[in-house]
N, C-alpha and C. Protein backbone atom coordinates (compact mmCIF):
# COMPACT_ATOMS: atom_id res chain seq x y z
N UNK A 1 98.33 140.99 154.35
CA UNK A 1 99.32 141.26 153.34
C UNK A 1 100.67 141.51 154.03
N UNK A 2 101.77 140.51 153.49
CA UNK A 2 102.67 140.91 153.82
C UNK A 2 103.70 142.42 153.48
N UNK A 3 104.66 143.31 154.01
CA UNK A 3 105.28 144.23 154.05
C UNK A 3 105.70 144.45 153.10
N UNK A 4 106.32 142.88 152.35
CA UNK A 4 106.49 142.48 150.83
C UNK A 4 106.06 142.84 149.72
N UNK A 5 104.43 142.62 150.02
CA UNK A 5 103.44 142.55 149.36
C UNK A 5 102.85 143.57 149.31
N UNK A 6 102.96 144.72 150.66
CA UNK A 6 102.26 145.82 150.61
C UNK A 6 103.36 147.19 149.62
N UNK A 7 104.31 146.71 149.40
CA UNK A 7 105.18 147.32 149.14
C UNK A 7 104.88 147.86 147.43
N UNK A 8 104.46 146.34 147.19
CA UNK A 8 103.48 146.46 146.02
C UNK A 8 103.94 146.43 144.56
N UNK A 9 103.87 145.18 143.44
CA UNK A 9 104.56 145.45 142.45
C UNK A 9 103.39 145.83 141.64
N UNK A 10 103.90 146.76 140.38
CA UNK A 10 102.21 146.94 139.46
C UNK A 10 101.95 146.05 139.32
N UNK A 11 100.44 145.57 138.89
CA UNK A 11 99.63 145.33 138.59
C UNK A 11 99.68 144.24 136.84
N UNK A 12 99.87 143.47 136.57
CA UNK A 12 100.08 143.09 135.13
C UNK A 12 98.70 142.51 134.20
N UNK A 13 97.36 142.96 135.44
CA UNK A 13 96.09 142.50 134.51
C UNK A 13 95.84 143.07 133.75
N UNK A 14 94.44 142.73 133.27
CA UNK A 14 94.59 143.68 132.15
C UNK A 14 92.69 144.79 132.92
N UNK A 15 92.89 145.63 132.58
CA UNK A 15 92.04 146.74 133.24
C UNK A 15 92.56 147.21 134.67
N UNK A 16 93.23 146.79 134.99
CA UNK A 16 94.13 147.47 136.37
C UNK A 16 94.00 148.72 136.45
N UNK A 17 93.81 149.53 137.57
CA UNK A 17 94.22 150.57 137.51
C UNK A 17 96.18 151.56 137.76
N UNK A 18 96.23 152.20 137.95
CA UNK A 18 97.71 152.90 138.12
C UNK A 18 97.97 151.78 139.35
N UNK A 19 99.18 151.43 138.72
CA UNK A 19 99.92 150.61 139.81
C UNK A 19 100.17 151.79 140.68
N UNK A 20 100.43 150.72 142.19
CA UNK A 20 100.29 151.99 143.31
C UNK A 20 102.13 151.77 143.45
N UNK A 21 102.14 153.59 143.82
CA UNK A 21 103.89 153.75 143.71
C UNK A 21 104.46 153.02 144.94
N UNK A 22 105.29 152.35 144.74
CA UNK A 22 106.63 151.27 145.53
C UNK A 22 106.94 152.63 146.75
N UNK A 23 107.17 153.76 146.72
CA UNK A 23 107.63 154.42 147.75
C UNK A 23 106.55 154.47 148.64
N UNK A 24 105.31 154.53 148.35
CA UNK A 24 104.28 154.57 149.46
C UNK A 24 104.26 153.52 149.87
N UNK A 25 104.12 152.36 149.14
CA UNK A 25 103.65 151.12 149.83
C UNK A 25 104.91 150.45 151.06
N UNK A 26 106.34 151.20 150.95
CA UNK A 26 107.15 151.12 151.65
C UNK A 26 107.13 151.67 153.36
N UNK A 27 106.23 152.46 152.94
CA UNK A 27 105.83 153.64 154.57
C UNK A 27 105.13 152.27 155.94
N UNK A 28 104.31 151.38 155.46
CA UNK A 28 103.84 149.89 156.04
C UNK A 28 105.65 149.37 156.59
N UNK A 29 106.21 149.09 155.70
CA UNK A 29 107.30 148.36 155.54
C UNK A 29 108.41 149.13 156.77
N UNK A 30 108.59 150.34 157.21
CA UNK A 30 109.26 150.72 157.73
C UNK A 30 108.61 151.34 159.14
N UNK A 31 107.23 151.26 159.39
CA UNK A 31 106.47 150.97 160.68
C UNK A 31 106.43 149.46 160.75
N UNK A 32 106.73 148.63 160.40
CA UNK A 32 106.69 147.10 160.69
C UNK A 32 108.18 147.15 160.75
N UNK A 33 109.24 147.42 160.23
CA UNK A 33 110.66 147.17 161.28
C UNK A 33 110.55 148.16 162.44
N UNK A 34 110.01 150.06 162.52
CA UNK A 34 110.26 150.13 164.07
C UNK A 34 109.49 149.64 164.62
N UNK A 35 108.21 149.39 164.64
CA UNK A 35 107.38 148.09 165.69
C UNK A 35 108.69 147.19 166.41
N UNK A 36 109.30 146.27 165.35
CA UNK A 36 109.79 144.71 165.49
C UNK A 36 110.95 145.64 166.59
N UNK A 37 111.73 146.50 166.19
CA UNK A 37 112.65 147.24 166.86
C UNK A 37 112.11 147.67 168.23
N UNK A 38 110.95 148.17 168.49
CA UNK A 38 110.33 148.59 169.80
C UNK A 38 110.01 147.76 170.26
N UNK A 39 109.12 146.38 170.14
CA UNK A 39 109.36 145.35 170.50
C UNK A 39 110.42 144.23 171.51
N UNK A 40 110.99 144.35 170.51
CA UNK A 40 112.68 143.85 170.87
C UNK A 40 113.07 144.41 171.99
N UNK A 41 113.27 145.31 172.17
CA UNK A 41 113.87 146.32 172.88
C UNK A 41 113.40 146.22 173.94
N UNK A 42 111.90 146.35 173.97
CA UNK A 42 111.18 146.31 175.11
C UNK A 42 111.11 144.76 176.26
N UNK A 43 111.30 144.13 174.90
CA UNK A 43 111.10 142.64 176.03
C UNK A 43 112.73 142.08 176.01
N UNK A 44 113.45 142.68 175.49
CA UNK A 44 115.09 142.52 175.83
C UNK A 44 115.38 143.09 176.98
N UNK A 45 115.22 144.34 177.60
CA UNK A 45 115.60 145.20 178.43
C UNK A 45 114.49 144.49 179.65
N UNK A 46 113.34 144.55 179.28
CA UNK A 46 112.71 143.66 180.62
C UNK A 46 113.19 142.82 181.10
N UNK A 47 113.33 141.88 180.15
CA UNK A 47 113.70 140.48 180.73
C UNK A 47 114.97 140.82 181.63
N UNK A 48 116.29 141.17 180.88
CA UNK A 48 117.37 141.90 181.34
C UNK A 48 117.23 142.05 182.86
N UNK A 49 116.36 142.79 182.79
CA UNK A 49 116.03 143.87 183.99
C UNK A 49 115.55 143.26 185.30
N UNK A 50 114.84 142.26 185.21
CA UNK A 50 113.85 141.18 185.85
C UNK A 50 114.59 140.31 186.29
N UNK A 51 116.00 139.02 185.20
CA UNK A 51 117.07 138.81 185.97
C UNK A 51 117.45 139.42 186.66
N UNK A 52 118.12 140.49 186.20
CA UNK A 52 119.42 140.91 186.99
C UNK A 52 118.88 140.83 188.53
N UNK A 53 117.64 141.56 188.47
CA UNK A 53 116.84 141.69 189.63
C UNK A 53 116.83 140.61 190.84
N UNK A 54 115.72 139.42 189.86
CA UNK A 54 116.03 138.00 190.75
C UNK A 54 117.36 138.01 191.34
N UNK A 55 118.35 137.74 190.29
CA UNK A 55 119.82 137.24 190.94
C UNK A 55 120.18 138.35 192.18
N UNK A 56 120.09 139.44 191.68
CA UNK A 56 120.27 139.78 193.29
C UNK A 56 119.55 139.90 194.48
N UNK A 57 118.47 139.67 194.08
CA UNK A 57 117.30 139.20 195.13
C UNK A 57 117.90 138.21 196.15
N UNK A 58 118.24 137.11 194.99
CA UNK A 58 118.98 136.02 195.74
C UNK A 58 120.45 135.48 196.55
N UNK A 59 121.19 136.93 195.93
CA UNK A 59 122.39 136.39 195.85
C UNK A 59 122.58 137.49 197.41
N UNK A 60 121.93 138.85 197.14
CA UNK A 60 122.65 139.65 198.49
C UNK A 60 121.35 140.08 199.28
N UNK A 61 119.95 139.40 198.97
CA UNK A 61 118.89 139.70 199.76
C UNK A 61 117.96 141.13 199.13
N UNK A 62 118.77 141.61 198.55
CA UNK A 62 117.88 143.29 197.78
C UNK A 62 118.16 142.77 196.23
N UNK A 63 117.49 143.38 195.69
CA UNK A 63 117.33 143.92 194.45
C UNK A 63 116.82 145.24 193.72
N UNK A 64 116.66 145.33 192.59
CA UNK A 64 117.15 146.64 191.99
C UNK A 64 115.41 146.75 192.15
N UNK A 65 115.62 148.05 192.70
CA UNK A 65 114.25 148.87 193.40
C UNK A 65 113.23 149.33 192.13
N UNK A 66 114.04 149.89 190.80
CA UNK A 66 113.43 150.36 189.45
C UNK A 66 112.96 149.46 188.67
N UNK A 67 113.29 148.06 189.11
CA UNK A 67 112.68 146.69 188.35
C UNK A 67 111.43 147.23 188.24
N UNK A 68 111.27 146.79 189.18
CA UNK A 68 109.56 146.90 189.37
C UNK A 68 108.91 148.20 189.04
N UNK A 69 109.02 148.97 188.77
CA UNK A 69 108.23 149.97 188.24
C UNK A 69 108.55 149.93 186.29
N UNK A 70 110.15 149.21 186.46
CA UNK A 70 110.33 149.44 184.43
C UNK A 70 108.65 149.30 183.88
N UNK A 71 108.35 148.29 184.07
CA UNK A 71 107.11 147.63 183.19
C UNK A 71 105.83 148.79 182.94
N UNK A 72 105.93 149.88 183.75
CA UNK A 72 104.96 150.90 183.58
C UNK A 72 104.92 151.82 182.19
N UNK A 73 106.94 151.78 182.35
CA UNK A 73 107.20 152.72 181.05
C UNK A 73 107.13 151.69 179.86
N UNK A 74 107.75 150.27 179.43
CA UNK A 74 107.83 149.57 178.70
C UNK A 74 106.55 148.97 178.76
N UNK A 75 105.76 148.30 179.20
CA UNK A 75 104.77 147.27 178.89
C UNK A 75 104.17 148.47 177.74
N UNK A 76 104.17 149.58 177.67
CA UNK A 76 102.76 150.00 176.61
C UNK A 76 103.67 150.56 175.77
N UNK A 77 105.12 150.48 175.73
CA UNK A 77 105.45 150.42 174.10
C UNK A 77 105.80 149.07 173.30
N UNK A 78 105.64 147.80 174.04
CA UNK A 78 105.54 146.84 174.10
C UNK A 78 103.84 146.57 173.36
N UNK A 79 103.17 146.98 173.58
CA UNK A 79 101.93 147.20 172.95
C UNK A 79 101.84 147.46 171.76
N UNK A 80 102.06 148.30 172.26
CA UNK A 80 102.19 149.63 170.68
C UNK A 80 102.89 148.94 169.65
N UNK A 81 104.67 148.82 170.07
CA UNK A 81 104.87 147.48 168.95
C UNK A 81 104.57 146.64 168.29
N UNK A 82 103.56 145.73 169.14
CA UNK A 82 103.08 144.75 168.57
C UNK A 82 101.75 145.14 167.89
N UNK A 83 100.73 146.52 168.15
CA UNK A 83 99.72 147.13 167.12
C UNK A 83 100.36 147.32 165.95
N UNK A 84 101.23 148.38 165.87
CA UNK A 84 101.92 149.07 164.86
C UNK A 84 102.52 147.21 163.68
N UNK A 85 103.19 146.55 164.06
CA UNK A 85 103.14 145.57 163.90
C UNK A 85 102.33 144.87 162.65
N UNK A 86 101.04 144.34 163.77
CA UNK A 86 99.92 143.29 163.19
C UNK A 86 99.35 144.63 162.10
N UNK A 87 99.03 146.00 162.33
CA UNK A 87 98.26 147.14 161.52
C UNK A 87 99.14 146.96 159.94
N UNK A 88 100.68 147.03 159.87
CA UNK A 88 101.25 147.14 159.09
C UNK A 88 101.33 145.50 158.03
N UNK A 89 101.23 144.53 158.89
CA UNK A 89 101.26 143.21 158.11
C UNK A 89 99.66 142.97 157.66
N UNK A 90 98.78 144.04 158.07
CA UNK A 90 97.52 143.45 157.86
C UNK A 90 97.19 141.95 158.47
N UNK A 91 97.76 141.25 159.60
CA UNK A 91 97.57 140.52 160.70
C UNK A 91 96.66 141.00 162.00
N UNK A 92 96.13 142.09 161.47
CA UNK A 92 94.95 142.28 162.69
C UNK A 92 93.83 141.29 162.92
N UNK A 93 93.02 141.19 163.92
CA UNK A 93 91.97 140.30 163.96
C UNK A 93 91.04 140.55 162.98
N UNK A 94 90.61 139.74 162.28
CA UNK A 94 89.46 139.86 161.02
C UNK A 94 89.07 139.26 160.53
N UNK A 95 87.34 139.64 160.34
CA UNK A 95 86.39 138.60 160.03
C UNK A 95 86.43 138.38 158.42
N UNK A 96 86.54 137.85 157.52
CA UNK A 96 86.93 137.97 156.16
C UNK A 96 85.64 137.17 154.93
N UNK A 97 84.81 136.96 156.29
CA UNK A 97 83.43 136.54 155.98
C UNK A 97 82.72 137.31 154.62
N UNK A 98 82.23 138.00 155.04
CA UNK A 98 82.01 140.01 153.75
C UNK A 98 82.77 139.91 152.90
N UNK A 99 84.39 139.77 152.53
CA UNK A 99 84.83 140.30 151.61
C UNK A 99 84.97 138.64 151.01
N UNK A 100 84.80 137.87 151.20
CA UNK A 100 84.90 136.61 150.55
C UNK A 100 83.38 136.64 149.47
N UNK A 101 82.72 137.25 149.97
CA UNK A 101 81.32 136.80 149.64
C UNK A 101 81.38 138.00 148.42
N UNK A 102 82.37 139.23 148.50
CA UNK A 102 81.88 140.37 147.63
C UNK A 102 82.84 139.76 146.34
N UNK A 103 82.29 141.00 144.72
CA UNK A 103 83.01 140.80 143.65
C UNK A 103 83.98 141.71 144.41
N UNK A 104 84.73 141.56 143.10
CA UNK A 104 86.69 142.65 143.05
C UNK A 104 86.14 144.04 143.22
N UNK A 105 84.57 144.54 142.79
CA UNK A 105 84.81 145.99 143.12
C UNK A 105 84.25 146.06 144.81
N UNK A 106 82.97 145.30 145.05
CA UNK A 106 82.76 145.56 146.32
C UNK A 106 83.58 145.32 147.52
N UNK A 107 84.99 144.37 147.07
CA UNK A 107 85.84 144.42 148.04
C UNK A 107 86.33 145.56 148.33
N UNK A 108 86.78 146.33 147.00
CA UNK A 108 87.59 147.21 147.12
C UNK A 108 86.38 148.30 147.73
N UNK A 109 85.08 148.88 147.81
CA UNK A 109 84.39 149.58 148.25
C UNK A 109 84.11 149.19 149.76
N UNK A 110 84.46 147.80 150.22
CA UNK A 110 84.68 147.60 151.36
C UNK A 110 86.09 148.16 152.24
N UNK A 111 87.23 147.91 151.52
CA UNK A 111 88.58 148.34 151.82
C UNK A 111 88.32 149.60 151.92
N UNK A 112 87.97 150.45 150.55
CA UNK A 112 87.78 151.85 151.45
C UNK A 112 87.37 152.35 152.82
N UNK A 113 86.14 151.69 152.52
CA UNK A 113 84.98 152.38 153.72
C UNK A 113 85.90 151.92 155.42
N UNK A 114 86.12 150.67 155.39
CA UNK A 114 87.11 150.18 156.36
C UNK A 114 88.19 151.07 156.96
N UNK A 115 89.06 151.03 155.80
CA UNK A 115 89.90 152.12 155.72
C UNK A 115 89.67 153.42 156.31
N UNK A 116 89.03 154.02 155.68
CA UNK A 116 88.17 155.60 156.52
C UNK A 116 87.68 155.30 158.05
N UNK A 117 87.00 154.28 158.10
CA UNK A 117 86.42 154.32 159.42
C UNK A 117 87.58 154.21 160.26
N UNK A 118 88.86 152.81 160.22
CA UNK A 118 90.09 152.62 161.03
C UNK A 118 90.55 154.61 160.87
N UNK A 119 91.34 155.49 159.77
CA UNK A 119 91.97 156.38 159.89
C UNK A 119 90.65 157.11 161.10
N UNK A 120 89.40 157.68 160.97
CA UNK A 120 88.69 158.52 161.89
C UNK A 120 88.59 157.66 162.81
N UNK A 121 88.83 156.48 163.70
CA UNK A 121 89.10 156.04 164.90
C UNK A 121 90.24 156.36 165.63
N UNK A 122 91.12 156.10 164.62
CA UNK A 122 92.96 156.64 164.75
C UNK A 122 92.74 157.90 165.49
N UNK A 123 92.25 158.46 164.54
CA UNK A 123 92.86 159.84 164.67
C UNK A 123 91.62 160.72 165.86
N UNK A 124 90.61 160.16 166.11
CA UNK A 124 89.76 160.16 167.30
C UNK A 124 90.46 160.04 168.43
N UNK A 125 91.57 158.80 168.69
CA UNK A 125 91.87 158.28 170.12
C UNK A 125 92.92 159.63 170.14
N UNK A 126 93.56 159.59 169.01
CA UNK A 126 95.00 160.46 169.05
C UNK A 126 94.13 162.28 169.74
N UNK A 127 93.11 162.76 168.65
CA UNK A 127 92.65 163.80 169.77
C UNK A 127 92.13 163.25 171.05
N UNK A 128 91.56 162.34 171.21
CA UNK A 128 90.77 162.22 172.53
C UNK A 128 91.73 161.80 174.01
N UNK A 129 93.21 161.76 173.36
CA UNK A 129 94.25 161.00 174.21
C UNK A 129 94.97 162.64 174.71
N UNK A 130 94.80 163.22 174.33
CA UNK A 130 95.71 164.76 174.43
C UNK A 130 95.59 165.16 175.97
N UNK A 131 94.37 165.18 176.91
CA UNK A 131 94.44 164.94 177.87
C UNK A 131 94.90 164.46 178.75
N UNK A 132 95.04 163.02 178.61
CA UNK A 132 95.93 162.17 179.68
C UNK A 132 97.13 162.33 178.57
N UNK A 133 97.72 162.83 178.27
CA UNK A 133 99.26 163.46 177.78
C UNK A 133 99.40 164.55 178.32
N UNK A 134 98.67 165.24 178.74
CA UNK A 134 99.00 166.45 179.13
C UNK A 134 98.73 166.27 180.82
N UNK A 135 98.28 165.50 181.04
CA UNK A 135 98.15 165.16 182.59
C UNK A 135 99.22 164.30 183.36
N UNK A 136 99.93 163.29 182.33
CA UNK A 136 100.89 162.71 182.49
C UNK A 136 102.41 163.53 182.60
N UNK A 137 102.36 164.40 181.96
CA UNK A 137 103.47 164.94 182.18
C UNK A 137 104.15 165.72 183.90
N UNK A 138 103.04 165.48 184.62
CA UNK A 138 103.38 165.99 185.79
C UNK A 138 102.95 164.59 186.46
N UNK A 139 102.86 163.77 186.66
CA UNK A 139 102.90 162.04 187.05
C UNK A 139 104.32 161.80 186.83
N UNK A 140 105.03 161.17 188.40
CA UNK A 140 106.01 160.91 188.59
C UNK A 140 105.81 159.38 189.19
N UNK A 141 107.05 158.76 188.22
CA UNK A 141 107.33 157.30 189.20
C UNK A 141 107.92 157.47 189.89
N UNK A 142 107.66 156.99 191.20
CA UNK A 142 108.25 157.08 192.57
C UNK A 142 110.04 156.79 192.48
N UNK A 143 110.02 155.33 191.97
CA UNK A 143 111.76 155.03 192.03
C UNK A 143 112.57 155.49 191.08
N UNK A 144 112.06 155.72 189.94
CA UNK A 144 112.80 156.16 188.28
C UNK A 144 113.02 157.15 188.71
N UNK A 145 111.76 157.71 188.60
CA UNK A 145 111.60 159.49 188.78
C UNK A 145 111.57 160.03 187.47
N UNK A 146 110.61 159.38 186.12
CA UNK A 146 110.28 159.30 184.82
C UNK A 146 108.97 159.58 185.43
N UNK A 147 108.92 160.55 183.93
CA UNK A 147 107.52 161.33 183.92
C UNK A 147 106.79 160.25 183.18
N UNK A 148 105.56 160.03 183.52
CA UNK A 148 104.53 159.04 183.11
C UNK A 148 104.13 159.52 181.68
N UNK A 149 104.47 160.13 181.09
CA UNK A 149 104.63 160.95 179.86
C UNK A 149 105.41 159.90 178.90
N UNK A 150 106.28 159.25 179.11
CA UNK A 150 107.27 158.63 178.53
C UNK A 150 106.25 156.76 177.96
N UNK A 151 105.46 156.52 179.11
CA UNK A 151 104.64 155.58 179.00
C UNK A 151 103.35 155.64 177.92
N UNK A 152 102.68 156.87 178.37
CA UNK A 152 101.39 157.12 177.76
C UNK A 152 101.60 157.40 175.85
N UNK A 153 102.89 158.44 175.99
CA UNK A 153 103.52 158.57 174.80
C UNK A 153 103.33 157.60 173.56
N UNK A 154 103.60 156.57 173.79
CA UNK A 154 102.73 155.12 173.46
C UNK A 154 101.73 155.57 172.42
N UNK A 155 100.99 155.85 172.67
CA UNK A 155 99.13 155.75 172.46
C UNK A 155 99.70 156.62 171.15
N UNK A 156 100.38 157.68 171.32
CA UNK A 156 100.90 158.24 169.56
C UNK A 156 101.10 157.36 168.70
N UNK A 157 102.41 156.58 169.19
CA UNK A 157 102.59 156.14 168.54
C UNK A 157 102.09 154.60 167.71
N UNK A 158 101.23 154.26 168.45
CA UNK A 158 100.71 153.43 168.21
C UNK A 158 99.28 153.51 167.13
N UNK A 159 98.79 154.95 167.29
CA UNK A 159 97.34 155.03 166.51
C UNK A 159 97.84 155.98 165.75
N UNK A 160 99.30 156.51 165.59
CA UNK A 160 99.54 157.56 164.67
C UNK A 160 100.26 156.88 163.86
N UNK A 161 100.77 155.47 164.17
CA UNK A 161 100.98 154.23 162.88
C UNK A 161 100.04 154.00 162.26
N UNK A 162 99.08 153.71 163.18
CA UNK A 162 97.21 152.83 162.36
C UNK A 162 97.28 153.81 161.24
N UNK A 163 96.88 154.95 161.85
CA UNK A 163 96.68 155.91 161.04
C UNK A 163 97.13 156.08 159.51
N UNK A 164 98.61 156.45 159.63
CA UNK A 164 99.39 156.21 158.62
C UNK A 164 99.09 155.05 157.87
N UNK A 165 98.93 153.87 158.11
CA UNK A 165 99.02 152.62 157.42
C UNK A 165 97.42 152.72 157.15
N UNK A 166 96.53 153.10 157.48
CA UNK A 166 95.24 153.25 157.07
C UNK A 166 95.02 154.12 155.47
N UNK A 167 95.91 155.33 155.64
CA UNK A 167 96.11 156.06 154.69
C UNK A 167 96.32 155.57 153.87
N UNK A 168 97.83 154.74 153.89
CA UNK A 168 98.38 154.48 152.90
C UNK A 168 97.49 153.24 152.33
N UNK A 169 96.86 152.08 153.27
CA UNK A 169 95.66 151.44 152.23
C UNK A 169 94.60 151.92 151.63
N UNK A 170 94.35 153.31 152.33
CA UNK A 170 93.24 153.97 151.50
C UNK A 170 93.23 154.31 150.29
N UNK A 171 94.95 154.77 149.99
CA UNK A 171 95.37 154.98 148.44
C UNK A 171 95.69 154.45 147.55
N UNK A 172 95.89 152.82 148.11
CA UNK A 172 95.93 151.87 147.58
C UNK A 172 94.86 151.17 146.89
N UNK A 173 93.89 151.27 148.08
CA UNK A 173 92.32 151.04 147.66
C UNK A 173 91.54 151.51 146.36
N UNK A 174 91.63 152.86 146.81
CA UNK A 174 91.47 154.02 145.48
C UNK A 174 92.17 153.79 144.48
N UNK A 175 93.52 153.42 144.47
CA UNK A 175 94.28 153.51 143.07
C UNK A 175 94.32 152.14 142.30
N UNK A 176 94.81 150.97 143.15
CA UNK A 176 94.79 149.57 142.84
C UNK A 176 93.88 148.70 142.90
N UNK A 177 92.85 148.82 141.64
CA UNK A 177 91.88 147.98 141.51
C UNK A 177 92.61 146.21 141.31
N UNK A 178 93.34 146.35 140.67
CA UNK A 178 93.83 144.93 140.66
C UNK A 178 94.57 144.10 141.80
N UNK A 179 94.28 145.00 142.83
CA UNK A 179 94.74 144.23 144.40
C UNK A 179 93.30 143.72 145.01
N UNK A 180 92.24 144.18 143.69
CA UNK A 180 90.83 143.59 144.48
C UNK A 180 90.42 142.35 143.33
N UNK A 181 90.96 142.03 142.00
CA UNK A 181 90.76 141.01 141.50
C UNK A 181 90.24 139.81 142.52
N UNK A 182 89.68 139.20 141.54
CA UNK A 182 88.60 137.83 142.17
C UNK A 182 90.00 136.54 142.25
N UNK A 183 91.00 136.71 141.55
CA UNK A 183 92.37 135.90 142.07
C UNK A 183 92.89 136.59 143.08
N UNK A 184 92.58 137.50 143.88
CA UNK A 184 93.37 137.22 144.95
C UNK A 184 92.64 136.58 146.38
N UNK A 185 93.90 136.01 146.73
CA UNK A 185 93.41 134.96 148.13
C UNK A 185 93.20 135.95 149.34
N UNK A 186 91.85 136.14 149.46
CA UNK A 186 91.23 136.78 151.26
C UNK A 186 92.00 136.75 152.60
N UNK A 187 92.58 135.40 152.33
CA UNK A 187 93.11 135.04 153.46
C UNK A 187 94.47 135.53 153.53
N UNK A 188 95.18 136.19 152.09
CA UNK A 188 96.37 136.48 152.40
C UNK A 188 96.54 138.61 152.55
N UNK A 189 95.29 139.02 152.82
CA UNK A 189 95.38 140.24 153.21
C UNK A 189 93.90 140.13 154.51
N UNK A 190 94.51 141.54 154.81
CA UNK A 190 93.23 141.67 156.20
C UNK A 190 92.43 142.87 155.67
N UNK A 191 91.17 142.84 155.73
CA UNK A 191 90.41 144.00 155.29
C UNK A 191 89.56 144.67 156.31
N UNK A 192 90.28 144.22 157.79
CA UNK A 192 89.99 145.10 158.97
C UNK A 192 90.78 146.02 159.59
């Protein structure tokens, strides 16, 4: 489902339940621009960074010593971007096998259960990550001299999006039976 789409207009069937409110379905919509924004950023400033580097590699024999370590702090919000991302467009990997085969309610009893299981995974890594956050903060890069804190940091934000966007399909699930109608196309939402 697109950001568009998750955003969500009511419902005009007839037995629908409560159209789901436009301000929630917006919360997807604004973790899918900072994704695209962290993203950006991340592989703008690399690249950036990686020239400039080469060229002076080449031009006076040295180059910039912090090149090479950037990618420690950026490659995993570079990640994270692109989770937060695919989680919010419902473009995650997914088998759509099951929900093709179910009626409009067992989809939607599928979307739940889905739903619940993605938020208690989320929110599993997010406690089970508190450790190496708290271990990172005294991890130093040698040339930056950035606390490895800044890298790992990441992993928040990345499963404390899922999270969020799990929620917010969960209430969607629950509230908008007519987003599980037998007219809608499988292929244009993800139910993983």
């Amino acid at each position: 489902m697109t950001p568009a789409e998750r955003a969500g207009a009511p419902g005009g069937r007839e037995g629908a339940g409560r159209p789901f409110p436009i301000w929630l379905g917006g919360i997807p919509v604004l973790l899918d621009w900072s994704g695209r924004l962290i993203a950006v950023t991340c592989l703008l400033f690399t690249f950036v960074a990686l020239l400039v580097n080469v060229i002076l590699r080449y031009v006076f024999g040295s180059g910039i010593a912090w090149a090479y370590e950037i990618h420690a702090i950026l490659l995993p919000w570079l990640v994270a971007g692109g989770v937060v991302i695919a989680a919010a467009r419902g473009r995650n990997i997914a088998i759509t096998l099951l929900p093709d085969l179910l009626a409009a309610r067992g989809r939607q009893m599928l979307a739940i259960a889905i739903n619940a299981a993605i938020l208690a995974i989320s929110l599993a890594v997010l406690d089970s990550s508190q450790p190496i956050l708290k271990a990172s903060k005294f991890q130093t890069l040698s040339t930056l001299g950035v606390k490895q804190i800044w890298g790992y940091s990441s992993l928040v934000y990345a499963f404390g999006g899922m999270a969020v966007i799990a929620v917010v399909d969960l209430l969607r699930a629950l509230t908008d039976r007519a987003a599980f109608d037998d007219g809608i196309d499988p292929g244009k939402s993800s139910l993983s």
